[in-house]
C-alpha atoms as a PDB file:
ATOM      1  CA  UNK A   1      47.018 133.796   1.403  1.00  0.00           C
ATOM      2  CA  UNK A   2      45.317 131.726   4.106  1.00  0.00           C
ATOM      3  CA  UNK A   3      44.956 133.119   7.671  1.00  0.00           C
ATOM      4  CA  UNK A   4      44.665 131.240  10.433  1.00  0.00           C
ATOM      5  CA  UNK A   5      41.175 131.635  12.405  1.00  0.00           C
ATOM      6  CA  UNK A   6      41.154 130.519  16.000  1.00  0.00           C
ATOM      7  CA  UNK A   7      37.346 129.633  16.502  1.00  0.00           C
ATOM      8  CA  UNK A   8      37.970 128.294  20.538  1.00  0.00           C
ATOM      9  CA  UNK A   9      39.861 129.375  22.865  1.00  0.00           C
ATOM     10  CA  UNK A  10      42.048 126.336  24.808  1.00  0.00           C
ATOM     11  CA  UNK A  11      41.832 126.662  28.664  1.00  0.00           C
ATOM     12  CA  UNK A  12      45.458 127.359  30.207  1.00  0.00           C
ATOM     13  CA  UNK A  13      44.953 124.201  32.385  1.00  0.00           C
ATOM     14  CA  UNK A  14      43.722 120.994  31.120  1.00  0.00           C
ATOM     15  CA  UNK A  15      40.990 120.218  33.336  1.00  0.00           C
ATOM     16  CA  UNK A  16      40.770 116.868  35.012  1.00  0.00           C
ATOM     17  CA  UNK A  17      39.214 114.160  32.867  1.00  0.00           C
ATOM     18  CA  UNK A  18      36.793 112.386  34.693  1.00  0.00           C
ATOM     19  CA  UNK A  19      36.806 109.076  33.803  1.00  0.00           C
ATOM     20  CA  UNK A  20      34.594 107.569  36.270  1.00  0.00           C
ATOM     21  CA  UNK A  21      31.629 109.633  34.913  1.00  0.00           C
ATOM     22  CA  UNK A  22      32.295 108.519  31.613  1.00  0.00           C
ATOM     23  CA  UNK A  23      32.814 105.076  32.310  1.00  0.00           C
ATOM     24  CA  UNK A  24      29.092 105.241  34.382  1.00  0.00           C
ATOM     25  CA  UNK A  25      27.695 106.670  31.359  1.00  0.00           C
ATOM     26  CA  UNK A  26      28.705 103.894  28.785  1.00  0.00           C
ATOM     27  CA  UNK A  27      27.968 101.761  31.346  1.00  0.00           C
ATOM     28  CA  UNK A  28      24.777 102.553  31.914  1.00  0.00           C
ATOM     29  CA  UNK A  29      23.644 102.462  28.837  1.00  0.00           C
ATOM     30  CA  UNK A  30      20.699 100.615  27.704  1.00  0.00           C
ATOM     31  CA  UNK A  31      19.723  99.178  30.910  1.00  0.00           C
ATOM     32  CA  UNK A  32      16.565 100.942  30.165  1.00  0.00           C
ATOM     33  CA  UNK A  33      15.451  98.698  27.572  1.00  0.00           C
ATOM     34  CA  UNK A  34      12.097 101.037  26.572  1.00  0.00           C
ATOM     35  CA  UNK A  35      14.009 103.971  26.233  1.00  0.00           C
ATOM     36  CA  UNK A  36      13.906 106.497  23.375  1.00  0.00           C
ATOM     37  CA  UNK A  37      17.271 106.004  22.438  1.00  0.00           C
ATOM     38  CA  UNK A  38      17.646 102.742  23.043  1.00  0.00           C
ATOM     39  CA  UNK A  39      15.080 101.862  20.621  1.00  0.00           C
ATOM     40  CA  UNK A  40      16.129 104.268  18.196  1.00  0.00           C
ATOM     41  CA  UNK A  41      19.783 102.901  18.141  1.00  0.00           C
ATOM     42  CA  UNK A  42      18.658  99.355  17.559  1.00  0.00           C
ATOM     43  CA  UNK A  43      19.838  99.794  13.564  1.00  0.00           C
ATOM     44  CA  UNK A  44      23.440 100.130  15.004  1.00  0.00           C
ATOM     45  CA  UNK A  45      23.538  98.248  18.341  1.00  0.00           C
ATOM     46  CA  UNK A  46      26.642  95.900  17.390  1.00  0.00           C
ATOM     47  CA  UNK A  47      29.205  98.775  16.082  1.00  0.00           C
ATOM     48  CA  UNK A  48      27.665 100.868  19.311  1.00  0.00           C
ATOM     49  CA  UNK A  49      28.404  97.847  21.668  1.00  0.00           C
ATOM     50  CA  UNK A  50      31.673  97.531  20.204  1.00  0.00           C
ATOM     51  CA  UNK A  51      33.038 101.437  20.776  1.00  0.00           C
ATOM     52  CA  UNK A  52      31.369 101.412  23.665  1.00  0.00           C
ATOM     53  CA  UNK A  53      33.734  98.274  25.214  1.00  0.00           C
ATOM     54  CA  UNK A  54      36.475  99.648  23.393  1.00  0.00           C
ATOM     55  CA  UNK A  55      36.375 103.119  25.482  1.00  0.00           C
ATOM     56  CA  UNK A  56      35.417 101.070  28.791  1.00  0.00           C
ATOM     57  CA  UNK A  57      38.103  98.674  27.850  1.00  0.00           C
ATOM     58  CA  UNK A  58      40.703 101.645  26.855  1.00  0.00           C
ATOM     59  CA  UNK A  59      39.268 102.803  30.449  1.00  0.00           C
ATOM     60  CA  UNK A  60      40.259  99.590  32.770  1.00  0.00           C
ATOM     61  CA  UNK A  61      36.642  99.137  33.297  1.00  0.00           C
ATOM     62  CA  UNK A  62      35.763  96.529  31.293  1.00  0.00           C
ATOM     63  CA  UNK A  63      35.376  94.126  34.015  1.00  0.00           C
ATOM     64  CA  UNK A  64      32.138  96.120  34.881  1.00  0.00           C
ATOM     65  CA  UNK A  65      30.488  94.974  31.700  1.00  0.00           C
ATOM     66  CA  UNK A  66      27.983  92.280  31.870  1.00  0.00           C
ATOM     67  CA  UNK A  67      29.776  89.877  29.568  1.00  0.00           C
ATOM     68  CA  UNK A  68      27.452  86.931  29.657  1.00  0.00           C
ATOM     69  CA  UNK A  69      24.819  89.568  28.313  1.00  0.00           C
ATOM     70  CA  UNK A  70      26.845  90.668  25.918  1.00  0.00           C
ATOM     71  CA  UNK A  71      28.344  87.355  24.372  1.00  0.00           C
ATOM     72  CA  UNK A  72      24.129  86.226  24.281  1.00  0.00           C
ATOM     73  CA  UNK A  73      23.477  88.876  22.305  1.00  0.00           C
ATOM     74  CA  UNK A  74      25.904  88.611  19.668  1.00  0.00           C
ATOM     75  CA  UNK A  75      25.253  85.030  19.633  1.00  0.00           C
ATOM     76  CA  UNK A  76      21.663  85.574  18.583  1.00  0.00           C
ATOM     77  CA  UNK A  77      22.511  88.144  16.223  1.00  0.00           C
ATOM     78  CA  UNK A  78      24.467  85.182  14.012  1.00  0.00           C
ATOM     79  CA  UNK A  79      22.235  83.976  11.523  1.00  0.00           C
ATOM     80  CA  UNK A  80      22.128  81.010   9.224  1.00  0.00           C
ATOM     81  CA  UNK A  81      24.220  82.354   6.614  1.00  0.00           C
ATOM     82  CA  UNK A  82      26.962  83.126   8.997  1.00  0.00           C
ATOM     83  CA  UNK A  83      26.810  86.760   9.242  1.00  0.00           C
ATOM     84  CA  UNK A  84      26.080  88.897  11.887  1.00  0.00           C
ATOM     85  CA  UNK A  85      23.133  91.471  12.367  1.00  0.00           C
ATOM     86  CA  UNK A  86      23.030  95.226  14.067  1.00  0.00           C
ATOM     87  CA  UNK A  87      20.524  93.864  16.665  1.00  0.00           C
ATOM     88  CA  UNK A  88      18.007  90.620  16.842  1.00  0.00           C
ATOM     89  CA  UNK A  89      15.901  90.571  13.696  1.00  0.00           C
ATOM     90  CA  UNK A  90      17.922  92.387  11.645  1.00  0.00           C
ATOM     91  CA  UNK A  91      19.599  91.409   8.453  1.00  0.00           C
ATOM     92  CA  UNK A  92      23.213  90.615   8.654  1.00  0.00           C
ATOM     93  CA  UNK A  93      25.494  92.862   7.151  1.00  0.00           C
ATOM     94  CA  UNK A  94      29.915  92.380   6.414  1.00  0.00           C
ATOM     95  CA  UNK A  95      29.573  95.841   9.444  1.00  0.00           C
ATOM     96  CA  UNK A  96      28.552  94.312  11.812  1.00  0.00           C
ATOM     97  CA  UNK A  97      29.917  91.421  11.368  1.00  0.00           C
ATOM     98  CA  UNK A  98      33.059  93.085  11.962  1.00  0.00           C
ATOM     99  CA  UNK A  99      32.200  94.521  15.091  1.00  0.00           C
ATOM    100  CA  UNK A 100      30.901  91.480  16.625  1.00  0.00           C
ATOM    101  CA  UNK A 101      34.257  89.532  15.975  1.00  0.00           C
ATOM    102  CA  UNK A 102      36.074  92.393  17.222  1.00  0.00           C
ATOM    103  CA  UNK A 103      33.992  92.747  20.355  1.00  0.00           C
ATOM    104  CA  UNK A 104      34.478  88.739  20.489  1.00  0.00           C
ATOM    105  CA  UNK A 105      37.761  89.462  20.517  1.00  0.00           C
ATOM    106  CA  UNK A 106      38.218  91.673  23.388  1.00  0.00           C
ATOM    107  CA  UNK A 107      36.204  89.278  25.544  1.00  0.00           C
ATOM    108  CA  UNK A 108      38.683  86.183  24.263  1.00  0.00           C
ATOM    109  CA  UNK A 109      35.343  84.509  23.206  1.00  0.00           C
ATOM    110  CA  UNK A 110      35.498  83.743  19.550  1.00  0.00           C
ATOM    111  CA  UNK A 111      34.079  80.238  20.371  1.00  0.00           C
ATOM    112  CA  UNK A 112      30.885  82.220  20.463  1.00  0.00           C
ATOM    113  CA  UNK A 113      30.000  82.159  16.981  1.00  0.00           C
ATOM    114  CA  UNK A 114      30.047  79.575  14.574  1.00  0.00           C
ATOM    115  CA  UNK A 115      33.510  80.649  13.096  1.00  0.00           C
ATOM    116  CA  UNK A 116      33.131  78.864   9.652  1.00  0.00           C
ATOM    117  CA  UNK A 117      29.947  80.479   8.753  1.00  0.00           C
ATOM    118  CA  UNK A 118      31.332  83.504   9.348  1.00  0.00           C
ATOM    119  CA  UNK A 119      34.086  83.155   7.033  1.00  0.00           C
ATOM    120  CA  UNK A 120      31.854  81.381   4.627  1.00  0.00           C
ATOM    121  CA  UNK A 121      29.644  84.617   5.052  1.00  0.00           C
ATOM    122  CA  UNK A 122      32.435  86.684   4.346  1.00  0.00           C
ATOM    123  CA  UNK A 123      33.740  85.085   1.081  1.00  0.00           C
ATOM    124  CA  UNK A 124      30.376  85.054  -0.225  1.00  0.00           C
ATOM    125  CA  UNK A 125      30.439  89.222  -0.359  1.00  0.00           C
ATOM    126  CA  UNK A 126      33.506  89.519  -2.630  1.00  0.00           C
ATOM    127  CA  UNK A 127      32.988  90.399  -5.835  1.00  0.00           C
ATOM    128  CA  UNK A 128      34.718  89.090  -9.056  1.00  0.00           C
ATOM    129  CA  UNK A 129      36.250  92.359  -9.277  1.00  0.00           C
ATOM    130  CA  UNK A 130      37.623  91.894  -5.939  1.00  0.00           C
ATOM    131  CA  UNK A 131      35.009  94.466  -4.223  1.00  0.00           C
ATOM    132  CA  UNK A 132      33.202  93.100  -1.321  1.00  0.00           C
ATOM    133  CA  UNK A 133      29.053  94.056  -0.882  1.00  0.00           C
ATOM    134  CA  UNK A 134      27.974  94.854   2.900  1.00  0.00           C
ATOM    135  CA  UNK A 135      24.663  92.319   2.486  1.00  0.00           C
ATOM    136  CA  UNK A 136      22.498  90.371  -0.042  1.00  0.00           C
ATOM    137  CA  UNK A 137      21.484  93.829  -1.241  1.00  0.00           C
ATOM    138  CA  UNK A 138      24.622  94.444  -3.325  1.00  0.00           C
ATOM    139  CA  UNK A 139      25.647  97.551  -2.021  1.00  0.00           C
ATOM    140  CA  UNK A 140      29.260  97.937  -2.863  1.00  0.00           C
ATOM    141  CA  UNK A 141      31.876 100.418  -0.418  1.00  0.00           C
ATOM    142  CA  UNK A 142      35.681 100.680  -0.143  1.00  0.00           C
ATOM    143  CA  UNK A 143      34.371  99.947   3.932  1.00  0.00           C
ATOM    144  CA  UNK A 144      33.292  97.007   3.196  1.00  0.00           C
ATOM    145  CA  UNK A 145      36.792  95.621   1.780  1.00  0.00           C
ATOM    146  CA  UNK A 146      38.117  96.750   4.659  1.00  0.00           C
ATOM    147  CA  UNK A 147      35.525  95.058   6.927  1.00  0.00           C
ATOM    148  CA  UNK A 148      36.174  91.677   5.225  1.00  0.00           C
ATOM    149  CA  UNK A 149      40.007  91.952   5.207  1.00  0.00           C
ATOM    150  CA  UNK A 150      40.104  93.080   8.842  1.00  0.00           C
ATOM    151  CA  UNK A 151      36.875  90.019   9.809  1.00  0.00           C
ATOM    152  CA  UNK A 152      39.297  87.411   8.295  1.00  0.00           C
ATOM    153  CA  UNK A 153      42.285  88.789   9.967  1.00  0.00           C
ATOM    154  CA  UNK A 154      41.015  88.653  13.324  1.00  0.00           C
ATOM    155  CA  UNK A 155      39.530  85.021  12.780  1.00  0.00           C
ATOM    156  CA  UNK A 156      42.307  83.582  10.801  1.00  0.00           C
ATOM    157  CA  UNK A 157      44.294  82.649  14.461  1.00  0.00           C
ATOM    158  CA  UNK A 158      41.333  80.473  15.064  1.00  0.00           C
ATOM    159  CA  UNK A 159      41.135  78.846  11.853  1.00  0.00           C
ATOM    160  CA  UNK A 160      44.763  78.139  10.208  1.00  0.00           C
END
C-alpha cells in the first residue's frame, strides 16, 4: 500500500510574492550582451524571449520591454524559407517558429514577418503520414505537430 511522504514542509503563511523583483530580473536580462549566460542561451533565445514576455506580460509589465528591440530581432531571425531561427545565424526550426508568432502576437505585430513564408515554411514540414519534422533535418516529434497546428492557428486571422 502506498504511503504518503511529505518531503517539504509548507510555511503557515504564504509569504508575499514579490513581483517587482521578478519582473527586474526578466527584465534585465541580457542587457549584458557578453555574458556567460547570455551566450550560452543563444541555442534557445526565441522560446526564452517568449516565456520571458509571457511572465512580464502575465505581470502588467510588459510595457517595460523594449519592443522595437524585440520585434528587430525576430525579424532577422526569419529566413528565406520562411521559418524562424533560435537566434541570428541559426537554422530555422517549426519551435521557434512558434514562439516568434506567439511573441508577435502579444506585441499585436504579426506584420513583422513575412506571413506567407511562414505558412509556406510550415506546410513544407508535414509529412505524408501527417507528422510534421522540426527542420530540414527530418527529425520527427508529437511537439512538432503541435507547433505547426498551434503556428497556423495563430496566423490563420491574418490570412483567411
Amino acid at each position: 500500500m502506498p504511503v504518503l511522504k511529505h518531503d517539504i514542509e509548507l510555511p503557515t503563511s504564504v509569504p508575499e510574492l514579490l513581483l517587482e523583483k521578478h519582473a527586474n530580473f526578466l527584465l534585465s536580462y541580457g542587457t549584458d550582451k557578453d555574458e556567460y549566460m547570455y551566450c550560452m542561451t543563444e541555442h534557445m533565445r526565441m522560446s526564452g524571449m517568449y516565456w520571458g514576455l509571457t511572465a512580464l506580460d502575465l505581470m502588467g509589465k510588459l510595457e517595460q520591454t523594449n519592443r522595437n528591440e524585440v520585434l528587430e530581432f525576430i525579424a532577422q531571425c526569419q529566413t528565406e524559407s520562411g521559418g524562424i531561427a533560435a537566434s541570428l545565424q541559426h537554422d530555422p526550426h517549426i519551435l521557434y517558429t512558434l514562439s516568434a508568432v506567439q511573441i508577435l502576437c502579444i506585441y499585436d505585430a504579426l506584420d513583422t514577418i513575412d506571413i506567407e513564408k511562414v505558412i509556406k515554411y510550415v506546410k513544407e514540414r508535414q509529412q505524408p503520414d501527417g507528422s510534421f519534422t522540426g527542420d530540414i533535418w527530418g527529425e520527427i516529434d508529437m511537439r512538432f505537430s503541435f507547433c505547426a497546428v498551434a503556428t497556423l492557428s495563430l496566423l490563420a486571422s491574418k490570412t483567411f
